[in-house]
PDB file of N, CA and C in Angstrom:
ATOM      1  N   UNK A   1     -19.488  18.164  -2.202  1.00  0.00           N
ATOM      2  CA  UNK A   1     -18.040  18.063  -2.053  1.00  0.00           C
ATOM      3  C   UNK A   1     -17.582  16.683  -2.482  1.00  0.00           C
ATOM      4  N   UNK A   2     -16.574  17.048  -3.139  1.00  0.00           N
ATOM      5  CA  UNK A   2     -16.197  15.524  -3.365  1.00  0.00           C
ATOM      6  C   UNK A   2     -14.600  15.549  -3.979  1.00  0.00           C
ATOM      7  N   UNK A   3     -14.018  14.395  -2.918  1.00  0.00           N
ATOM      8  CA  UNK A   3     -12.620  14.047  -3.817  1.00  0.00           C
ATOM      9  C   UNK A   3     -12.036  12.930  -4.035  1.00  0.00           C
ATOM     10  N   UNK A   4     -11.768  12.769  -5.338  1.00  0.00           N
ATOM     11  CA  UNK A   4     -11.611  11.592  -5.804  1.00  0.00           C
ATOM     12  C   UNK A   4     -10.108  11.101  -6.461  1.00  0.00           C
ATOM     13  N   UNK A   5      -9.665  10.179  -5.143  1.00  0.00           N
ATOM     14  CA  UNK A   5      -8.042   9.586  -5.502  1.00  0.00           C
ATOM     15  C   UNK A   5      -8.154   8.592  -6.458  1.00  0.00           C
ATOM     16  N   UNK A   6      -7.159   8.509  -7.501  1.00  0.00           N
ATOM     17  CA  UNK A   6      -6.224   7.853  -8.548  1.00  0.00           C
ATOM     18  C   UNK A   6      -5.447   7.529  -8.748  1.00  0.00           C
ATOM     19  N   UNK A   7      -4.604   6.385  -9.489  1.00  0.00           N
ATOM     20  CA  UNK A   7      -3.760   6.627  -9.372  1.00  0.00           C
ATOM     21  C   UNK A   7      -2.517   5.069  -8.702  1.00  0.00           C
ATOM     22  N   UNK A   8      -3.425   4.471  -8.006  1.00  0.00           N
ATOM     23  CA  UNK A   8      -2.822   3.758  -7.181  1.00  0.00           C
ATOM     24  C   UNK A   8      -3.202   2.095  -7.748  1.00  0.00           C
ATOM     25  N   UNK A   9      -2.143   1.541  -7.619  1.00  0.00           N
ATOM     26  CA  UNK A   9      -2.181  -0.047  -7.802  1.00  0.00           C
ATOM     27  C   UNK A   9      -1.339  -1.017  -7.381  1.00  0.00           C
ATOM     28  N   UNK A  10      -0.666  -1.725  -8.170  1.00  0.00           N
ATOM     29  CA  UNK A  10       0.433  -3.029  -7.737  1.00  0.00           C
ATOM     30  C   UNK A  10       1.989  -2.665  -8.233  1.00  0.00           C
ATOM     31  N   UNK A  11       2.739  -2.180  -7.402  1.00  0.00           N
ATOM     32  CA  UNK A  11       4.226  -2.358  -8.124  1.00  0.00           C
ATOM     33  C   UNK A  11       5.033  -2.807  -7.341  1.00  0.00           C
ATOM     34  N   UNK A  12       6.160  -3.075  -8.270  1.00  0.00           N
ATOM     35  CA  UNK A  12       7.256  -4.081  -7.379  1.00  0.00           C
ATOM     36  C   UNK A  12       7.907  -3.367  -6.365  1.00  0.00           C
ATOM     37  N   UNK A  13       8.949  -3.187  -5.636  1.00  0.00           N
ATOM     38  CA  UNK A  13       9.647  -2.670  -4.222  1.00  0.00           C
ATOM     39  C   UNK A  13      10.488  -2.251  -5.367  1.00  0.00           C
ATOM     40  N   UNK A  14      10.512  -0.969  -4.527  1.00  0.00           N
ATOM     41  CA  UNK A  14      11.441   0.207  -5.094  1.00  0.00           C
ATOM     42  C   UNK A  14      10.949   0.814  -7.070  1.00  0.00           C
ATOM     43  N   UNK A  15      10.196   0.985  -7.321  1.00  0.00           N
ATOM     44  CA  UNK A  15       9.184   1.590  -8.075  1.00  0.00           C
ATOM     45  C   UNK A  15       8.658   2.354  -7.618  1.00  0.00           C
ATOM     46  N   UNK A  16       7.896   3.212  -8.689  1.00  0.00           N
ATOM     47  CA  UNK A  16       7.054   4.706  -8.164  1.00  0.00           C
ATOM     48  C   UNK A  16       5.336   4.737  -8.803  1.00  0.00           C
ATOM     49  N   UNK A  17       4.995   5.440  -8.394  1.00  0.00           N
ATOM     50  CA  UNK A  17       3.397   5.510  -8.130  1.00  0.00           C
ATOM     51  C   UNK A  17       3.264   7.102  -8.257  1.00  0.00           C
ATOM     52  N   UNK A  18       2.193   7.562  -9.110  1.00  0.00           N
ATOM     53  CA  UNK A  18       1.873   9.133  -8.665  1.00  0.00           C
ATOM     54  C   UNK A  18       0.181   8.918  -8.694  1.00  0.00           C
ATOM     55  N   UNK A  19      -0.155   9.736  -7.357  1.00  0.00           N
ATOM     56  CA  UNK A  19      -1.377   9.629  -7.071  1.00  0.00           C
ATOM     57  C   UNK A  19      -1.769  10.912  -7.160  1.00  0.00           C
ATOM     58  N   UNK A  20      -3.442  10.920  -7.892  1.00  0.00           N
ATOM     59  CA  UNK A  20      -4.102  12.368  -7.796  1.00  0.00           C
ATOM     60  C   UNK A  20      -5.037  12.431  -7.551  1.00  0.00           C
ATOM     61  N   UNK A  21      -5.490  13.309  -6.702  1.00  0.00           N
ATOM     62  CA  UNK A  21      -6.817  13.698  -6.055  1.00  0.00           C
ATOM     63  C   UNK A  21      -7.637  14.653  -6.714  1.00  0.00           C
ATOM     64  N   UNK A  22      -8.263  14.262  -7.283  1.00  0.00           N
ATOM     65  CA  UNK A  22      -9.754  15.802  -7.793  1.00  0.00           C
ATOM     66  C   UNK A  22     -10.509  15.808  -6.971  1.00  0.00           C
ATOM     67  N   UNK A  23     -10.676  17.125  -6.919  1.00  0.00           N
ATOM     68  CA  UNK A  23     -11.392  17.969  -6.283  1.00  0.00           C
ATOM     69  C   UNK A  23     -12.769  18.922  -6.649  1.00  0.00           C
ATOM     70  N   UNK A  24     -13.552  19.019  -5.955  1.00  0.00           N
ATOM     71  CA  UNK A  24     -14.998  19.306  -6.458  1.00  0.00           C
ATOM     72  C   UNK A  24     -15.670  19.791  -5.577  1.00  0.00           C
ATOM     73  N   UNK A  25     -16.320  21.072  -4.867  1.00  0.00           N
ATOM     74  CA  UNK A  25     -17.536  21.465  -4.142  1.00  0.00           C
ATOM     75  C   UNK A  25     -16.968  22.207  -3.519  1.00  0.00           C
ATOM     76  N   UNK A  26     -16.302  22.941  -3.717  1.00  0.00           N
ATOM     77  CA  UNK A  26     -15.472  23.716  -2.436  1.00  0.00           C
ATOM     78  C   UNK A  26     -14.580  24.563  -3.078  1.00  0.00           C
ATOM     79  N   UNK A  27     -14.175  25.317  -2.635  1.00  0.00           N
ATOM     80  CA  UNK A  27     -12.838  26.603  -2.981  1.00  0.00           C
ATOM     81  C   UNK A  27     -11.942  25.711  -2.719  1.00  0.00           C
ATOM     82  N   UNK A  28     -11.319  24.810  -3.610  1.00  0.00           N
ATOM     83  CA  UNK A  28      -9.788  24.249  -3.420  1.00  0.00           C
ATOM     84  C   UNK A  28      -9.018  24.921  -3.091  1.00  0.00           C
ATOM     85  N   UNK A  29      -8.524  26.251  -3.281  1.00  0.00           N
ATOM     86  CA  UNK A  29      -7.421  27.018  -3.147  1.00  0.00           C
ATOM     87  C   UNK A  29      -7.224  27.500  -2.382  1.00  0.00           C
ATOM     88  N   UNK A  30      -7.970  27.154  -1.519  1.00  0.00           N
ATOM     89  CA  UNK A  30      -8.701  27.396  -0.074  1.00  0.00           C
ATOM     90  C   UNK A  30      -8.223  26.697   1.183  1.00  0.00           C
ATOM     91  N   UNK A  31      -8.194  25.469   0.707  1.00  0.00           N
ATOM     92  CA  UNK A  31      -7.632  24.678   1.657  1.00  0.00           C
ATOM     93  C   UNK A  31      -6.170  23.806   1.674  1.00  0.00           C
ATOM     94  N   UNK A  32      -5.775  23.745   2.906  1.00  0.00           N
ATOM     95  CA  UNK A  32      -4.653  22.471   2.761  1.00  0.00           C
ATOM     96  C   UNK A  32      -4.957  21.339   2.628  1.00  0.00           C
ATOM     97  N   UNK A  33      -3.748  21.032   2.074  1.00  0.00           N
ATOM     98  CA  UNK A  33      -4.492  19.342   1.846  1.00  0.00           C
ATOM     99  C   UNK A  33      -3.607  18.373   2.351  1.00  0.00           C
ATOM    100  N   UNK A  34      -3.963  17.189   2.351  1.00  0.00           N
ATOM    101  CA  UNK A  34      -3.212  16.382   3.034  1.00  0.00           C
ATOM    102  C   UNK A  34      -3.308  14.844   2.645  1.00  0.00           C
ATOM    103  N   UNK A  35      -2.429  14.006   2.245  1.00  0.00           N
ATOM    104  CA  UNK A  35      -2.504  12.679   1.749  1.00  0.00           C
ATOM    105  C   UNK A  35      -2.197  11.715   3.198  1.00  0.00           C
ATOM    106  N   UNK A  36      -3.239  10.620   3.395  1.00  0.00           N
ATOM    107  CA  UNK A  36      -2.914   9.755   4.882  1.00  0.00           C
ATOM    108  C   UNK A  36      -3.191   8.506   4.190  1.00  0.00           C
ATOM    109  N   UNK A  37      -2.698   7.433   4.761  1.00  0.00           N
ATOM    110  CA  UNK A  37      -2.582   6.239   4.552  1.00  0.00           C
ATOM    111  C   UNK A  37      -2.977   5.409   5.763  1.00  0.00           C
ATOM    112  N   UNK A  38      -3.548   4.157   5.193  1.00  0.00           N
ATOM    113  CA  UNK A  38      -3.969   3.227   6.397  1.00  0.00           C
ATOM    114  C   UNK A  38      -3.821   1.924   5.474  1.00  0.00           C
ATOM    115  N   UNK A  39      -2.902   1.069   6.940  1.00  0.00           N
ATOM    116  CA  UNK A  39      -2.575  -0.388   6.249  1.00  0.00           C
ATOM    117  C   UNK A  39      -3.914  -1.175   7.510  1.00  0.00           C
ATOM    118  N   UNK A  40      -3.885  -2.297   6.947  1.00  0.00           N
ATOM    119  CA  UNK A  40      -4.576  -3.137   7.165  1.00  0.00           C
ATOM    120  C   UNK A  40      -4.146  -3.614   8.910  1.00  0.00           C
ATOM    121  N   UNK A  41      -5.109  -3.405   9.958  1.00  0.00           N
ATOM    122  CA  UNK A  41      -4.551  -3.122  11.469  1.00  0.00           C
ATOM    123  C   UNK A  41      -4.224  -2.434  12.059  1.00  0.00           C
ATOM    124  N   UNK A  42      -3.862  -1.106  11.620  1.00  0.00           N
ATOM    125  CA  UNK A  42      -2.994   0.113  11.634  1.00  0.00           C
ATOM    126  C   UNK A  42      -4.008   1.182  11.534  1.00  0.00           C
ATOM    127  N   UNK A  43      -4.088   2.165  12.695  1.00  0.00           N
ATOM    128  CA  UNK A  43      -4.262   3.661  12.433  1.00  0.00           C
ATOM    129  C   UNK A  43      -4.137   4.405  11.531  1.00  0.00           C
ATOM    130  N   UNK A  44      -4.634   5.244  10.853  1.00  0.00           N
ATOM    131  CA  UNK A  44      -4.440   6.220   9.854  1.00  0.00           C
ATOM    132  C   UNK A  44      -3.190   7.082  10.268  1.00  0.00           C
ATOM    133  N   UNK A  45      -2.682   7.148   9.173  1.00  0.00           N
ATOM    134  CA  UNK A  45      -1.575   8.342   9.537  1.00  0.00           C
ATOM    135  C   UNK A  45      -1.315   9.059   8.834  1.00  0.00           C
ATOM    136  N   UNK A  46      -0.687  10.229   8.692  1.00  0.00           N
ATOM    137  CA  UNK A  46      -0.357  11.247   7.889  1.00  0.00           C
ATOM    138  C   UNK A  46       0.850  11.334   6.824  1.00  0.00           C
ATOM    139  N   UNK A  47       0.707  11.050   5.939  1.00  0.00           N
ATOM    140  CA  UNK A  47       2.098  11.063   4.871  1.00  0.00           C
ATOM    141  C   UNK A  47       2.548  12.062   4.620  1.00  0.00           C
ATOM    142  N   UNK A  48       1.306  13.288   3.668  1.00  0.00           N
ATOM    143  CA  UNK A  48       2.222  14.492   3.421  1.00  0.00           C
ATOM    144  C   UNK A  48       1.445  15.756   3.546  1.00  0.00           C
ATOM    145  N   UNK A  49       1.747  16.918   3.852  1.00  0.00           N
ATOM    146  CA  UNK A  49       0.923  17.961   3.627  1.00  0.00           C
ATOM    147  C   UNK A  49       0.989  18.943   2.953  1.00  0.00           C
ATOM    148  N   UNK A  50       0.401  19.805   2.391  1.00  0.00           N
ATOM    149  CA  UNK A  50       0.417  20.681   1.450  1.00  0.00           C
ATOM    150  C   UNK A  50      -0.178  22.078   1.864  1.00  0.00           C
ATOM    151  N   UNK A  51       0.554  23.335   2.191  1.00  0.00           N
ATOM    152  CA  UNK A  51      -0.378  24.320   2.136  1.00  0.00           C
ATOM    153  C   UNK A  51      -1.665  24.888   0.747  1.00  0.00           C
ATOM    154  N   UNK A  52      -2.294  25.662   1.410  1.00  0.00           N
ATOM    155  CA  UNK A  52      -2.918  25.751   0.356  1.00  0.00           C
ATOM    156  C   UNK A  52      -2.693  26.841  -1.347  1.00  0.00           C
ATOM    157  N   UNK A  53      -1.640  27.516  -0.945  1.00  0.00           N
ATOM    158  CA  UNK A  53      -0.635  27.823  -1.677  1.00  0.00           C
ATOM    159  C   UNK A  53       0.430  27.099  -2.741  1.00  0.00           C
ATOM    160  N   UNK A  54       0.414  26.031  -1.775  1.00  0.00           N
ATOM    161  CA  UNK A  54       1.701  25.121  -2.941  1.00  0.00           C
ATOM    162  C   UNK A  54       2.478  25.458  -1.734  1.00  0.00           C
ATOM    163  N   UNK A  55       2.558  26.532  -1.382  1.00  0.00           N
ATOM    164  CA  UNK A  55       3.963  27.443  -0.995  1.00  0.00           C
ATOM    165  C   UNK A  55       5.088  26.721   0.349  1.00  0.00           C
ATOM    166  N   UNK A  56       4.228  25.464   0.992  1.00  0.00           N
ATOM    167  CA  UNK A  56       4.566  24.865   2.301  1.00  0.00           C
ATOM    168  C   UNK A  56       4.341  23.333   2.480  1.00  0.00           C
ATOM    169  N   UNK A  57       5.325  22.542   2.158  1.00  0.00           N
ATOM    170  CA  UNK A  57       5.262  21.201   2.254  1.00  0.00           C
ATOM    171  C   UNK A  57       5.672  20.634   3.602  1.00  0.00           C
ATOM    172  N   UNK A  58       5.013  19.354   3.883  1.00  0.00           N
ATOM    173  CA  UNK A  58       6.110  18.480   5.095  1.00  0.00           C
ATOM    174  C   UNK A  58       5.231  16.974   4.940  1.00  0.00           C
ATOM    175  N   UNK A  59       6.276  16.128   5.731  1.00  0.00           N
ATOM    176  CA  UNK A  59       6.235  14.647   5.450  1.00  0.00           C
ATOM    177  C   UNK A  59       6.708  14.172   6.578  1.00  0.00           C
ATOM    178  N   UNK A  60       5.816  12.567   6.893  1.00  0.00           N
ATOM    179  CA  UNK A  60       6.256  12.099   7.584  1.00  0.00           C
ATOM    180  C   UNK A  60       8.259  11.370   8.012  1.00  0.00           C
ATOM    181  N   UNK A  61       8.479  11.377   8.842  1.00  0.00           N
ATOM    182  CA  UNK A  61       9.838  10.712   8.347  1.00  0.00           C
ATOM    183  C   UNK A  61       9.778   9.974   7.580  1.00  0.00           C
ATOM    184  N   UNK A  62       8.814   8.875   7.587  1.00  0.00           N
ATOM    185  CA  UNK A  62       9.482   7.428   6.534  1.00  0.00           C
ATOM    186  C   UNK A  62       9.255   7.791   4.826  1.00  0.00           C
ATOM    187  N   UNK A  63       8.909   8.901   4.607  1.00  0.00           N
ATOM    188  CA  UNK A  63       8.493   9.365   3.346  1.00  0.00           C
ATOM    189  C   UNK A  63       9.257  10.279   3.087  1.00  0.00           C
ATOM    190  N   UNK A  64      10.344  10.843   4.287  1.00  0.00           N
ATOM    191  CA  UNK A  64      10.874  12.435   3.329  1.00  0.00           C
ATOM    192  C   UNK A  64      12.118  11.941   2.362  1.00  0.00           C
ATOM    193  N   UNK A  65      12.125  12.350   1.551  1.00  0.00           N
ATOM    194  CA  UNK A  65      12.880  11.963   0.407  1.00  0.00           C
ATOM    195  C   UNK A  65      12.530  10.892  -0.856  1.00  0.00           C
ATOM    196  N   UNK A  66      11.513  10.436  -0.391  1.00  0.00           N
ATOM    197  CA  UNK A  66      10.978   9.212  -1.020  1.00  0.00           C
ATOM    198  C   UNK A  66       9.998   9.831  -2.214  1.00  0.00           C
ATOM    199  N   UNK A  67       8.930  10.599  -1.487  1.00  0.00           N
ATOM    200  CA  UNK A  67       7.695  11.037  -1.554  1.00  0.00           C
ATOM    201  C   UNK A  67       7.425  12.522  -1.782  1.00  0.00           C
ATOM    202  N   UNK A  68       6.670  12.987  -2.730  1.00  0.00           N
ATOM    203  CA  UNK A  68       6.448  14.439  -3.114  1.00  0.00           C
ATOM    204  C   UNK A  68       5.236  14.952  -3.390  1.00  0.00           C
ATOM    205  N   UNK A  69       4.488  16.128  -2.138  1.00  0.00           N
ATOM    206  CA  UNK A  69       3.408  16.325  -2.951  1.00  0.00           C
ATOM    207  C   UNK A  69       3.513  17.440  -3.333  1.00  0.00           C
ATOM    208  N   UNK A  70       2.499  17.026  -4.085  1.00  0.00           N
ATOM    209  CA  UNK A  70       2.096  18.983  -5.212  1.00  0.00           C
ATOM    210  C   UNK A  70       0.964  19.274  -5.527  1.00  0.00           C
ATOM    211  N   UNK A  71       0.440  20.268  -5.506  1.00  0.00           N
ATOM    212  CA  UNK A  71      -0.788  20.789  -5.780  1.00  0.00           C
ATOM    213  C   UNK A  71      -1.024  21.743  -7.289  1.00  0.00           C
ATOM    214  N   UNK A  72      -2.028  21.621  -8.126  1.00  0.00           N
ATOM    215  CA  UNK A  72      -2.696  22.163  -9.024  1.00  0.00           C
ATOM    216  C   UNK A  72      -3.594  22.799  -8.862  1.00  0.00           C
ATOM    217  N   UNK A  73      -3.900  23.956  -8.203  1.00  0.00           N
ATOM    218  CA  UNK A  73      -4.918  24.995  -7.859  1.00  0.00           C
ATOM    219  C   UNK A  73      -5.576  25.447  -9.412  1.00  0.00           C
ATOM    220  N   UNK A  74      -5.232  25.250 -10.321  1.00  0.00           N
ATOM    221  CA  UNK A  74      -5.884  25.751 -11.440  1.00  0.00           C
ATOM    222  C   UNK A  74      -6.688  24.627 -11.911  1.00  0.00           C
ATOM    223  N   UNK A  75      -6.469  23.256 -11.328  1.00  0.00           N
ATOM    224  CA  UNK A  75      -7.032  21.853 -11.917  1.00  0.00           C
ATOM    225  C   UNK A  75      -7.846  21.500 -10.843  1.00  0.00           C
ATOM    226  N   UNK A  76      -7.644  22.199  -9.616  1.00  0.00           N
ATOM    227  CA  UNK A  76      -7.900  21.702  -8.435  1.00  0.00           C
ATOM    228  C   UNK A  76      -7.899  20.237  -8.058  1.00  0.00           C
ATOM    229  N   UNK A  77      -6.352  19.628  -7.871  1.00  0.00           N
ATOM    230  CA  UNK A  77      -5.730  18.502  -7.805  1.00  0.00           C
ATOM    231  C   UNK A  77      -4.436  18.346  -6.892  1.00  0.00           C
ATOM    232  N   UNK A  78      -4.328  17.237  -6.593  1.00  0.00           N
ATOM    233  CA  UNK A  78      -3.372  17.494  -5.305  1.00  0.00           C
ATOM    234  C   UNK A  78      -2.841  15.832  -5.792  1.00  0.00           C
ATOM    235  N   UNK A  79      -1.347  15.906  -6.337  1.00  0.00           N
ATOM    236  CA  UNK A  79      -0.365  14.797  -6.178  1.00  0.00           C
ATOM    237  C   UNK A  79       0.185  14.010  -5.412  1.00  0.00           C
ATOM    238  N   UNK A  80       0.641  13.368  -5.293  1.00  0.00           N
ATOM    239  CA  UNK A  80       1.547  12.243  -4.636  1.00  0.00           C
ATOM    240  C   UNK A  80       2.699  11.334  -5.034  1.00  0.00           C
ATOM    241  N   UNK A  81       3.798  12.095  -5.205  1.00  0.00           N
ATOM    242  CA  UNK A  81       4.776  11.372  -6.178  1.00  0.00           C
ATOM    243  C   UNK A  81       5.350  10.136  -5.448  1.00  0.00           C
ATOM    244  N   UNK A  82       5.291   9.012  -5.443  1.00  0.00           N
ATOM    245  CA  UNK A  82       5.855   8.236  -4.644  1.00  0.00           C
ATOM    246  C   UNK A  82       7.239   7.698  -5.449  1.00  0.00           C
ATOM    247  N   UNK A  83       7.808   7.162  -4.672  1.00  0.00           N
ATOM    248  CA  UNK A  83       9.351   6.818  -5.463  1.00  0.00           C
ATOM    249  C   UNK A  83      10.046   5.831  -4.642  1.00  0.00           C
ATOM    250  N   UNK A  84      10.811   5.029  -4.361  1.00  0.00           N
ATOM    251  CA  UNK A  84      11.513   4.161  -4.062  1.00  0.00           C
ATOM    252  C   UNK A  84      10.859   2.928  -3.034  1.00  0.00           C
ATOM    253  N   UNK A  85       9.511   2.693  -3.220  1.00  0.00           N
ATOM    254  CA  UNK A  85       8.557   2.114  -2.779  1.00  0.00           C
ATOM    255  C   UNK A  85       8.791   0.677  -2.227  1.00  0.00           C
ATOM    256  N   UNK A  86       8.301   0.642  -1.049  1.00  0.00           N
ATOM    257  CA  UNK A  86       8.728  -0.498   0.024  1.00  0.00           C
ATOM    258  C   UNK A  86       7.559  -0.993   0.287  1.00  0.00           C
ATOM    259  N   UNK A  87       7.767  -2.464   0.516  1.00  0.00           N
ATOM    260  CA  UNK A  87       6.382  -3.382   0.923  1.00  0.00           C
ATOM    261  C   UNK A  87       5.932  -2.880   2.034  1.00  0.00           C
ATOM    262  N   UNK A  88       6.400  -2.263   3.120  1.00  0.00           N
ATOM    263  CA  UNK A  88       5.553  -1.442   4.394  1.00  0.00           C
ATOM    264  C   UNK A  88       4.929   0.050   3.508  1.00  0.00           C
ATOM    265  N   UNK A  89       5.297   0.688   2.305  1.00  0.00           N
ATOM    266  CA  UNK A  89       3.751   1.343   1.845  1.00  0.00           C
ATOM    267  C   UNK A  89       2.981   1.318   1.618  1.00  0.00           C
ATOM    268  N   UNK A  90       2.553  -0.432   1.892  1.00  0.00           N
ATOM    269  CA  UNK A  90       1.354  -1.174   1.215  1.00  0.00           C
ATOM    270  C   UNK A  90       0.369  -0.312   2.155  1.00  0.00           C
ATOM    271  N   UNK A  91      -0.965  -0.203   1.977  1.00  0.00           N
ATOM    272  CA  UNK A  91      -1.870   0.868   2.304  1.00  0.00           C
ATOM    273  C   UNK A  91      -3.157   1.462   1.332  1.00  0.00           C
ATOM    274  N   UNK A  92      -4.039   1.571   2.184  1.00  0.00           N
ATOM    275  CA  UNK A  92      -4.665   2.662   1.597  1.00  0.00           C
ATOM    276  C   UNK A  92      -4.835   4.265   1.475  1.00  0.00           C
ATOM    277  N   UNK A  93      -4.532   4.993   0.433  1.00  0.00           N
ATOM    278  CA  UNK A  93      -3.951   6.170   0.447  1.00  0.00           C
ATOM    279  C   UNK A  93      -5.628   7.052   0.494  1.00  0.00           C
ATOM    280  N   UNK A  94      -5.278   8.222   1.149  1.00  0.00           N
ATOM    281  CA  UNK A  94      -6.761   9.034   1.245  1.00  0.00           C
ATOM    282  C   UNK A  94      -6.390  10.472   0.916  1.00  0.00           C
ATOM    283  N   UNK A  95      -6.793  10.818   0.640  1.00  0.00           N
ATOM    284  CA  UNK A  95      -6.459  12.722   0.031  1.00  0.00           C
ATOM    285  C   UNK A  95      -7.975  13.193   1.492  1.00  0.00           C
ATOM    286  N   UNK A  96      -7.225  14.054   1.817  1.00  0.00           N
ATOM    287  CA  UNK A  96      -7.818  15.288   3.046  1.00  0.00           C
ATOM    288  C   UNK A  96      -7.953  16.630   2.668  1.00  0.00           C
ATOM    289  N   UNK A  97      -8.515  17.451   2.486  1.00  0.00           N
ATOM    290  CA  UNK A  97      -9.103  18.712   2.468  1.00  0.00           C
ATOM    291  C   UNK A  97      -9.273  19.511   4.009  1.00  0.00           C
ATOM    292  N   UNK A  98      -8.653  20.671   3.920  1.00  0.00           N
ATOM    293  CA  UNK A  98      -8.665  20.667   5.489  1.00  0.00           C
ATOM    294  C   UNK A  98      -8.595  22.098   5.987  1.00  0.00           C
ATOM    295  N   UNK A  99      -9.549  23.066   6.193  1.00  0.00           N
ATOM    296  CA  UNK A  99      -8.999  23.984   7.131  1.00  0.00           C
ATOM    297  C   UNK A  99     -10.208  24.001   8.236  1.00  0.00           C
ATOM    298  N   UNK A 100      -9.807  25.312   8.401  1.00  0.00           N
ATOM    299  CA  UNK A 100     -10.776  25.375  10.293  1.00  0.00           C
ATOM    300  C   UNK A 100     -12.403  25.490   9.898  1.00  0.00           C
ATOM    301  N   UNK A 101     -12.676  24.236  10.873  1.00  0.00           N
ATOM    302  CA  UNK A 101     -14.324  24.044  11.150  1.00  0.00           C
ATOM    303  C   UNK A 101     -14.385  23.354   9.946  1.00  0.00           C
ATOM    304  N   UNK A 102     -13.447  22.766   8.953  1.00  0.00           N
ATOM    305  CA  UNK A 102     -14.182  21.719   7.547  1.00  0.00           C
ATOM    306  C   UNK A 102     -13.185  20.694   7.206  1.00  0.00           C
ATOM    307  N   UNK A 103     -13.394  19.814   6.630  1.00  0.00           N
ATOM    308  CA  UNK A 103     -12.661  18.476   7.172  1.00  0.00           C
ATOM    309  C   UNK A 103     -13.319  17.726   5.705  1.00  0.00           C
ATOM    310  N   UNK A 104     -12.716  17.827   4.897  1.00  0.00           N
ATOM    311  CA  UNK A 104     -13.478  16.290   3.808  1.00  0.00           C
ATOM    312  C   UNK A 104     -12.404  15.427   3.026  1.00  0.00           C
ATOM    313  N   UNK A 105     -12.930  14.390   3.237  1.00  0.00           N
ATOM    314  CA  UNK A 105     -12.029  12.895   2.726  1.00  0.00           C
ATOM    315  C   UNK A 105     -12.794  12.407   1.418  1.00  0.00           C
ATOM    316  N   UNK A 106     -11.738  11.706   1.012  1.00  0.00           N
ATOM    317  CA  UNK A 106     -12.156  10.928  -0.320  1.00  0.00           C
ATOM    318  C   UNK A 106     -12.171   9.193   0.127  1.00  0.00           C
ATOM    319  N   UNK A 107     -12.413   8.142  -0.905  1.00  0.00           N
ATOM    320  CA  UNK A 107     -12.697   7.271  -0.835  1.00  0.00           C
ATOM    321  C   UNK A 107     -11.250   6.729  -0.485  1.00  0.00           C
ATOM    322  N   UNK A 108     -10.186   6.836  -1.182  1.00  0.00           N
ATOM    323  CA  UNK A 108      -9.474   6.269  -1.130  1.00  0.00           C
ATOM    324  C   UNK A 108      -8.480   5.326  -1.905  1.00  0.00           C
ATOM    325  N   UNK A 109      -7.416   5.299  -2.505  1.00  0.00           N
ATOM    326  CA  UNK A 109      -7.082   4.744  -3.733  1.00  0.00           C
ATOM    327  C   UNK A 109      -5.774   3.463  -2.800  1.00  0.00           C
ATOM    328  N   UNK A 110      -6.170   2.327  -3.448  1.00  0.00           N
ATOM    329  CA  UNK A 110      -4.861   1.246  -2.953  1.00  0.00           C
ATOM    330  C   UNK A 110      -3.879   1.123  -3.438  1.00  0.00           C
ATOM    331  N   UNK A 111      -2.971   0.871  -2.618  1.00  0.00           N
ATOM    332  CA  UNK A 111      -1.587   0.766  -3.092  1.00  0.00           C
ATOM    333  C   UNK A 111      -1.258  -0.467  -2.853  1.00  0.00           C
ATOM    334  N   UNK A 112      -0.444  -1.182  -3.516  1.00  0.00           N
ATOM    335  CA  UNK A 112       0.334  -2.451  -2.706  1.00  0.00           C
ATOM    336  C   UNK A 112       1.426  -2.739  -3.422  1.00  0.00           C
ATOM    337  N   UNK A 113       2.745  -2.673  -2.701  1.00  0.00           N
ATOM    338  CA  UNK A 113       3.811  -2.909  -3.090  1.00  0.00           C
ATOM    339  C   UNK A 113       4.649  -4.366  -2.813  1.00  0.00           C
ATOM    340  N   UNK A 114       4.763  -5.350  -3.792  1.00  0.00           N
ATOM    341  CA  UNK A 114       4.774  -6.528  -3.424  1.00  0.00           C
ATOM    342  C   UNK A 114       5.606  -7.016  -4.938  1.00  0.00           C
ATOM    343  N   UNK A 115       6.579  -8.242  -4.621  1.00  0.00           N
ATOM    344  CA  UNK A 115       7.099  -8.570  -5.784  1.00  0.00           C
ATOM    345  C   UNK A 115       6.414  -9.514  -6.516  1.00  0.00           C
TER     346      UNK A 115
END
């Protein structure tokens, strides 16, 4: 199993970022997925989720409107459109794979939003 985020680097405040996750070892189409972030001191938390359909999105508050994910079941890939980007998204972003009894994470791609 394996998934591997992209995607992520240095931009100024209020700029956009699209992050993608590949996917490998598993029935992607299979699962939901889910993008979480962790800043430096801070708990992991949940940004966005994705059914495994496409068919069912949701987001944390500080991301709804900001932030968009999407899924490629034929590429087996899972997006992250980011958009109007604030120095508190600085973070490390993680793509999640997720249904009952299976659980797999990727390494992790950085973000840092800074002028």
């Amino acid at each position: 199993v394996q998934l591997v985020e992209s995607g992520g680097g240095l931009v100024q405040p209020g700029g956009s970022l699209r992050l993608s996750c590949a996917a490998s070892g598993f029935t992607f189409s299979s699962y939901a997925m889910n993008w979480y972030r962790q800043a430096p001191g801070k708990e992991r938390e949940l940004v966005a989720y994705i059914s495994s359909t496409g068919g069912s999105t949701d987001y944390a508050d500080p991301m709804k409107g900001r932030f968009t994910i999407s899924r490629d079941n034929a590429k087996n890939t899972v997006y992250l459109q980011m958009n109007s980007l604030k120095p508190e998204d600085t973070a490390m972003y993680y793509c999640n794979a997720r249904r009952a009894y299976s659980d797999f994470w990727g390494q992790g791609t950085q973000v840092t939003v800074s002028s």
